[in-house]
Structure formats: structure tokens, C-alpha cells
Protein backbone atom coordinates (compact mmCIF):
# COMPACT_ATOMS: atom_id res chain seq x y z
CA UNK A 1 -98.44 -165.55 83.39
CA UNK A 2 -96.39 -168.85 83.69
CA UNK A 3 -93.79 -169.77 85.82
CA UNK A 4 -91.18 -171.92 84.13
CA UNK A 5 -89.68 -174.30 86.21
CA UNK A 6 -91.41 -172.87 88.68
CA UNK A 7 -89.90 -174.60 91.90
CA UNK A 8 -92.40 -174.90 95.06
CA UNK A 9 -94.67 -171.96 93.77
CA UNK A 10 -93.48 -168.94 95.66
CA UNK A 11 -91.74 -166.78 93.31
CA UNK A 12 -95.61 -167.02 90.83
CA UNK A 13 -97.73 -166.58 93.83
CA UNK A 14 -95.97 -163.46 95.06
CA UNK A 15 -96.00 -161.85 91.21
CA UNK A 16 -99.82 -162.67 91.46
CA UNK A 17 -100.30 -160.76 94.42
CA UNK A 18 -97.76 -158.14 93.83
CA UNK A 19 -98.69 -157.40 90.19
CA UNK A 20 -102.68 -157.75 90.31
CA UNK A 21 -102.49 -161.07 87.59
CA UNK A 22 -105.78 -162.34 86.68
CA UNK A 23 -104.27 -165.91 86.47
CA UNK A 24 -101.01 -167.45 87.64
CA UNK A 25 -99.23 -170.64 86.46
CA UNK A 26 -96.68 -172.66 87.40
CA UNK A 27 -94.68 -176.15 86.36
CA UNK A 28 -92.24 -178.23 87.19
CA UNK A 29 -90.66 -181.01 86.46
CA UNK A 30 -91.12 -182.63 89.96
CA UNK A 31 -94.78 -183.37 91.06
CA UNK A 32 -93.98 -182.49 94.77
CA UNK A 33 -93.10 -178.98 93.93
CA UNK A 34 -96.34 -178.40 91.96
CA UNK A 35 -98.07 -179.97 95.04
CA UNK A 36 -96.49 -177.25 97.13
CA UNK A 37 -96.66 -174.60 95.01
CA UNK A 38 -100.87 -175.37 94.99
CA UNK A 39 -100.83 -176.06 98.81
CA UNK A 40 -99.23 -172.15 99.13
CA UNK A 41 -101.36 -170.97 96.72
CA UNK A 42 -104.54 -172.15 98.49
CA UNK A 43 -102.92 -171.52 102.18
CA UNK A 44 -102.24 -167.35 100.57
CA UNK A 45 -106.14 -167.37 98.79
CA UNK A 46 -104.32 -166.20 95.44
CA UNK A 47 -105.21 -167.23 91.92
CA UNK A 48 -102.39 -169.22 91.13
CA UNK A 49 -102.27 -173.38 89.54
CA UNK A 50 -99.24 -175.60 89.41
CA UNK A 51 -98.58 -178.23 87.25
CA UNK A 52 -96.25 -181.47 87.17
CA UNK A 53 -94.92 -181.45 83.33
CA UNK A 54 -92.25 -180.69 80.70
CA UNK A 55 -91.25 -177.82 78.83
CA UNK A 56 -91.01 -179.59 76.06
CA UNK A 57 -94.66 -180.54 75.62
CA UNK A 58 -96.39 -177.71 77.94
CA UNK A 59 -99.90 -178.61 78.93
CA UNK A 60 -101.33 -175.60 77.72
CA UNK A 61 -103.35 -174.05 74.98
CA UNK A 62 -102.10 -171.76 72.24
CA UNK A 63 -101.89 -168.14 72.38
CA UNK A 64 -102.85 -168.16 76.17
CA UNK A 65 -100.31 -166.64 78.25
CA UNK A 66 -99.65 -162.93 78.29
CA UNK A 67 -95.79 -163.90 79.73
CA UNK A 68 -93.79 -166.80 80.17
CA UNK A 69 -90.56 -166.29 83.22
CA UNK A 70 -87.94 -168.62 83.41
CA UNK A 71 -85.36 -168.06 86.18
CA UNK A 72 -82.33 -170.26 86.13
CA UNK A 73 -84.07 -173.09 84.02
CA UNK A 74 -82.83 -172.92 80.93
CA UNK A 75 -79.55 -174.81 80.95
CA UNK A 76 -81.67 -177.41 82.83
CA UNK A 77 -83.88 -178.46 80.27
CA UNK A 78 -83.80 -181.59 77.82
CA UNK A 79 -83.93 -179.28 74.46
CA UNK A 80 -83.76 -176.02 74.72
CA UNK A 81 -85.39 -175.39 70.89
CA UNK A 82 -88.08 -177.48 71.57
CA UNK A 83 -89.02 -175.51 74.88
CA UNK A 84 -88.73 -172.37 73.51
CA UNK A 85 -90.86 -173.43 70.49
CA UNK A 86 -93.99 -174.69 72.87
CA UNK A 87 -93.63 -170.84 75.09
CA UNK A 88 -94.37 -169.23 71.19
CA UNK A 89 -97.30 -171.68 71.10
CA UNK A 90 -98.85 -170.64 74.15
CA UNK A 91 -97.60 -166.69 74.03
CA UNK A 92 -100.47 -164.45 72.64
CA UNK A 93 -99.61 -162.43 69.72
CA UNK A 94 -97.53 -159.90 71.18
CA UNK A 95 -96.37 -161.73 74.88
CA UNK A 96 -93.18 -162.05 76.06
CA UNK A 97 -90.85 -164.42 77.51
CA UNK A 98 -88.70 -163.14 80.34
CA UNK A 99 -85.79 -165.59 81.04
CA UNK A 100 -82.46 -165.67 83.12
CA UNK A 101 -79.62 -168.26 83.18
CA UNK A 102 -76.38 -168.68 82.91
CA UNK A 103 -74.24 -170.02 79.43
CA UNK A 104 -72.43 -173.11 79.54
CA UNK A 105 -69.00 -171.70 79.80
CA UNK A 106 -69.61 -169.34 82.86
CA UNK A 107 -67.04 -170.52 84.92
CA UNK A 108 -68.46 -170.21 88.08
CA UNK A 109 -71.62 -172.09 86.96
CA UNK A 110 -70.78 -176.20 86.51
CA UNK A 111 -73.51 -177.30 89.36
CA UNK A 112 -71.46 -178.86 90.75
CA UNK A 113 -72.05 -177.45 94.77
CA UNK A 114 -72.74 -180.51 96.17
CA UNK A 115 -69.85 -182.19 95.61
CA UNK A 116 -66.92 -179.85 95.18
CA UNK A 117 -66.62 -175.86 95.96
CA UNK A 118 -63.86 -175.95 92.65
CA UNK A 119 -65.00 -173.43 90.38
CA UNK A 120 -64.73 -174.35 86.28
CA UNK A 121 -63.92 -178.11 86.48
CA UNK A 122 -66.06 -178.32 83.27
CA UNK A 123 -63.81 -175.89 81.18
CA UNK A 124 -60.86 -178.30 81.86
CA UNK A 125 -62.55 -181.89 82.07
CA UNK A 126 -65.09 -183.80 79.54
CA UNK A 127 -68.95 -183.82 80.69
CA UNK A 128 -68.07 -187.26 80.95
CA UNK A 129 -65.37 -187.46 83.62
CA UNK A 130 -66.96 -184.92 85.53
CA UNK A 131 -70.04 -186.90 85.38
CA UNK A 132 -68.56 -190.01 86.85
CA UNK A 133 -66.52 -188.57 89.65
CA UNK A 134 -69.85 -186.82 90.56
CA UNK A 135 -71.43 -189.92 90.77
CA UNK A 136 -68.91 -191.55 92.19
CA UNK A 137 -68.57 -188.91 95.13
CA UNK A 138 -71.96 -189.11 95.77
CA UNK A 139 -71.63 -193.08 96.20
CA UNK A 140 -68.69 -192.77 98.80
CA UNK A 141 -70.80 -190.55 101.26
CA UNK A 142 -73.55 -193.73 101.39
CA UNK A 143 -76.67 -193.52 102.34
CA UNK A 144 -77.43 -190.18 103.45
CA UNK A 145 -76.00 -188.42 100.16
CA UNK A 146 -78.75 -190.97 98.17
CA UNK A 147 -81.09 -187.99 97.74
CA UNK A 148 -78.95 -186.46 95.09
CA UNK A 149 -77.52 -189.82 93.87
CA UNK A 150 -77.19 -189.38 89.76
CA UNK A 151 -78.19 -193.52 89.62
CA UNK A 152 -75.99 -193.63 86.38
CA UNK A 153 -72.63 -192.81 85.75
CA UNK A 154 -72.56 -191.77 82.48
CA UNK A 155 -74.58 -188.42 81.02
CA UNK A 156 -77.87 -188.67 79.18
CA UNK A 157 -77.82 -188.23 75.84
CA UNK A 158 -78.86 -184.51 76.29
CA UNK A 159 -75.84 -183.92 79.00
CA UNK A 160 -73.23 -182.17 78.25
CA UNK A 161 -72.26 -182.16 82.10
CA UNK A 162 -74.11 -183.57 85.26
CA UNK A 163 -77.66 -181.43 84.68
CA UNK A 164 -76.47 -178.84 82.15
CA UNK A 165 -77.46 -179.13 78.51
CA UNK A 166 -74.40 -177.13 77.88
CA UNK A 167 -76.65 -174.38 76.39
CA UNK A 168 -74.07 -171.28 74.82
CA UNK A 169 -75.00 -167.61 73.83
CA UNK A 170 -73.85 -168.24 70.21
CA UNK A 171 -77.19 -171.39 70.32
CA UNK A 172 -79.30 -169.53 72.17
CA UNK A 173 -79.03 -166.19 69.53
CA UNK A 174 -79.52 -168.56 67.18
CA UNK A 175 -82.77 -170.90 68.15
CA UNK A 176 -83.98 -166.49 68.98
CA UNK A 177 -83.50 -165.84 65.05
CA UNK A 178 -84.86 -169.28 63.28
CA UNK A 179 -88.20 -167.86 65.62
CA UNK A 180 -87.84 -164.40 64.57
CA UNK A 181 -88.15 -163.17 67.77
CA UNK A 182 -88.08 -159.66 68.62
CA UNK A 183 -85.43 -158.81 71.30
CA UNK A 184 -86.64 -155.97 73.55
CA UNK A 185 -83.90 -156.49 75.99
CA UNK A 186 -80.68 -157.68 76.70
CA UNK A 187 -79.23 -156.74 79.90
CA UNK A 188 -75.40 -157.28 79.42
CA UNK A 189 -73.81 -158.64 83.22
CA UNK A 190 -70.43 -159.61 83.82
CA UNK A 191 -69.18 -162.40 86.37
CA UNK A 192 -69.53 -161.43 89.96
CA UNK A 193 -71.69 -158.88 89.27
CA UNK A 194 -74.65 -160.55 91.16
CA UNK A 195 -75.47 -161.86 94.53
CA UNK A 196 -74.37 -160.54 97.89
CA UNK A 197 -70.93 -160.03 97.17
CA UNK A 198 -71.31 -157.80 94.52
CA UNK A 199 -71.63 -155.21 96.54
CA UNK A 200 -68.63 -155.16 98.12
CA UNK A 201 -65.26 -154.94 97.40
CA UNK A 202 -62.71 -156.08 95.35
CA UNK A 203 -65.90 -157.76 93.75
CA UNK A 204 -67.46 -154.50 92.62
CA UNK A 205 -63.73 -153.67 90.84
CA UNK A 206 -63.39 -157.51 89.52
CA UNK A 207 -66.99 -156.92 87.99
CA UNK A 208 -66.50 -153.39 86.75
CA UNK A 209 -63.19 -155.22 84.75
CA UNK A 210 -64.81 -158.33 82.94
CA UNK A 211 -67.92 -156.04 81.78
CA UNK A 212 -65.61 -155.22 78.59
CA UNK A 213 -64.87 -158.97 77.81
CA UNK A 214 -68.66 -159.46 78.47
CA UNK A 215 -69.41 -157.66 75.20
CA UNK A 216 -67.14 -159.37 72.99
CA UNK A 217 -68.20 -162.22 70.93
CA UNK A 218 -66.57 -165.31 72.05
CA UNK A 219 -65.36 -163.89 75.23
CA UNK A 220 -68.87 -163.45 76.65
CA UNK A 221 -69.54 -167.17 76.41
CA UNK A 222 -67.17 -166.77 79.55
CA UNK A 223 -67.63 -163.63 81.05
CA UNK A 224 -71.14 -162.74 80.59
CA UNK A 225 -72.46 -163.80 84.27
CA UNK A 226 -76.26 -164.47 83.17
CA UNK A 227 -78.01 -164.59 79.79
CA UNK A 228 -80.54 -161.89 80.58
CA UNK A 229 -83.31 -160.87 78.27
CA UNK A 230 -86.83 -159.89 77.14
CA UNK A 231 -88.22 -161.43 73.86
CA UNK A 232 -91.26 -160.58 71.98
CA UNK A 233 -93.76 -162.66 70.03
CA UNK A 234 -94.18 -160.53 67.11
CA UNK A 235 -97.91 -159.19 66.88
CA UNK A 236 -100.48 -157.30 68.81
């Protein structure tokens, strides 16, 4: 199994010893969190190897993995079509790809945390002028904010706002079809409806409301909380 975008390693080495896998794998796009993730591995005794790289050119051979997970890494990555074309390469006949994230248009998911608690700036603004007040925000707090410091002001080509490729559910269905994936799952989950707050009220209510809209086209490139799914490589 791989890992994704798999952070400092925890989330693969638990599945390996929870779930019995022969091998575990993880990468990221950050060597330090590959470093960790091996460092836990080791420190834990479990089968498990992580990996500095890209999804876009995965360092893998074909038809190896039994699954691919991706949690929350999606709307992160350079080209999404690209990345999902290397996990088919590496899927055996008949693997699957497990993946969670949220579309572009959630409102509650613009990333933007570390400099404003504002909730859908990026339904109202242009990538761009949300990507220069970011930077610029960062800037003003000086030094000890220059661990998240963007460097430059304006978006990468791939951008559509600071970190997002502005991935929707319309592009996603889309790069699933020209692929001919087979969709085993799609879990359908409204705003609000995960998290600690959930739980409780009026957030329960507020959920239970925008479930409806969450099934609509169009409206669920708003209200669906988290693209949630299991696809197939068609074969064994």
C-alpha cells in the first residue's frame, strides 16, 4: 500500500500494523517528512519505506501496489491528471485508489488558516489577490512568520489560489472517465458534517440541511464537504 502525500509517516505505519500489510509506502513532497516517517518506522520495527518525490513522476514500478490512499492531497498537487495517471501505473490489475479532499469551491476550505479565520475569501476574490495579501500578511509579521513565507507574490502557473490547484468535482469525474475507472464508492458528505463539531448541535441540523444541495450537480461543487471515494483499476 502507498501513502500519498504521506506527511511524517504515521497514518502508513499504523495501517501496516493495524491491517497485517506485507509492505508499506509512503511519499512526500518534503524530504524531512520522509526522514521522519522512516525514523518512526524503524523506532515501531514495522515494514514501512518513505520516500522524498512527486506524484507526478512516482518512483515506483508498474502494477505494484495493491492500494494507493490519499488523504487531503489532492487539491495540493501540481496536476491532478498526471498524478492520477502514474497511481494506474503502479496499481495492479484490479487495486484501488482510496482518496479524500475537498473541491475547490467548498467554502470553508481556501487554506487560508494562517493568515485569516474568514471563511470563502476565494469565492469572492481572484487567486491572485488572495495570493498577494497572503503574502503580503505573512511579510508584515517579519521574521518569525518566515517559515510559511510564499517567497513570491504572485501564484504559480498551476495556482488557482495560494496552494490549491483549484481542483472541482465536475474535473475530477472527468480525468475518472478518460481512465475508465470503475467507481466502487462515493460517499456523498455535506459541509459541517465532519470533525468535532459535527456532533453537536445546530451543526448536526446545518449538516442534515445542505446534504440535499450536496447531490445536485452544480450545487455540490459547494456543498459537498469532501470528495470521498473508492476507484477501481479494472482487472483481476
Amino acid at each position: 500500500m502507498l501513502d500519498l502525500g504521506c506527511f511524517s509517516g504515521g497514518r502508513m505505519t499504523h495501517w501496516v500494523e493495524r491491517y497485517n500489510l506485507t509492505e508499506g509506502h509512503g511519499i512526500d513532497v518534503d524530504p524531512v517528512y520522509a526522514e521522519a516517517g522512516n525514523d518512526f518506522a524503524k523506532s515501531k520495527n514495522i515494514n514501512a519505506k518513505f520516500v522524498h518525490g512527486f506524484g507526478e513522476d512516482l518512483p515506483y514500478p508498474d502494477d505494484y501496489f495493491d492500494y494507493v490512499a490519499s488523504y487531503d492531497v489532492f487539491e495540493h498537487v501540481q496536476d491532478l491528471e498526471e498524478v492520477m495517471n502514474e497511481i494506474w501505473r503502479v496499481l495492479k490489475p484490479g487495486g484501488r485508489l482510496l482518496t479524500v479532499f475537498p473541491p475547490y469551491y467548498n467554502p470553508l476550505e481556501a487554506h487560508l488558516r494562517l493568515t485569516t479565520s474568514l471563511h470563502g475569501l476565494h469565492l469572492i476574490f481572484s487567486g491572485k489577490a488572495i495570493t498577494r495579501a497572503y503574502h503580503d500578511i505573512i511579510k508584515e509579521r517579519g521574521h518569525e512568520a518566515a517559515w510559511y513565507d510564499r517567497k513570491n507574490p504572485e501564484p504559480a502557473e498551476w495556482e488557482k489560489s495560494p496552494g490549491l490547484n483549484g481542483i472541482t468535482i465536475k474535473r475530477f469525474r472527468n480525468i475518472i472517465a478518460s481512465r475508465n475507472w470503475d467507481l466502487q464508492n462515493w460517499r456523498v458528505n455535506s459541509l459541517v458534517s465532519h470533525g468535532r463539531k459535527s456532533k453537536k448541535q445546530p451543526y448536526k441540523t446545518i449538516s442534515g440541511l445542505m446534504k440535499i444541495p450536496a447531490y445536485l450537480p452544480v450545487l455540490e461543487e459547494v456543498f459537498l464537504g469532501r470528495v470521498c471515494c473508492i476507484l477501481k483499476k479494472p482487472g483481476e
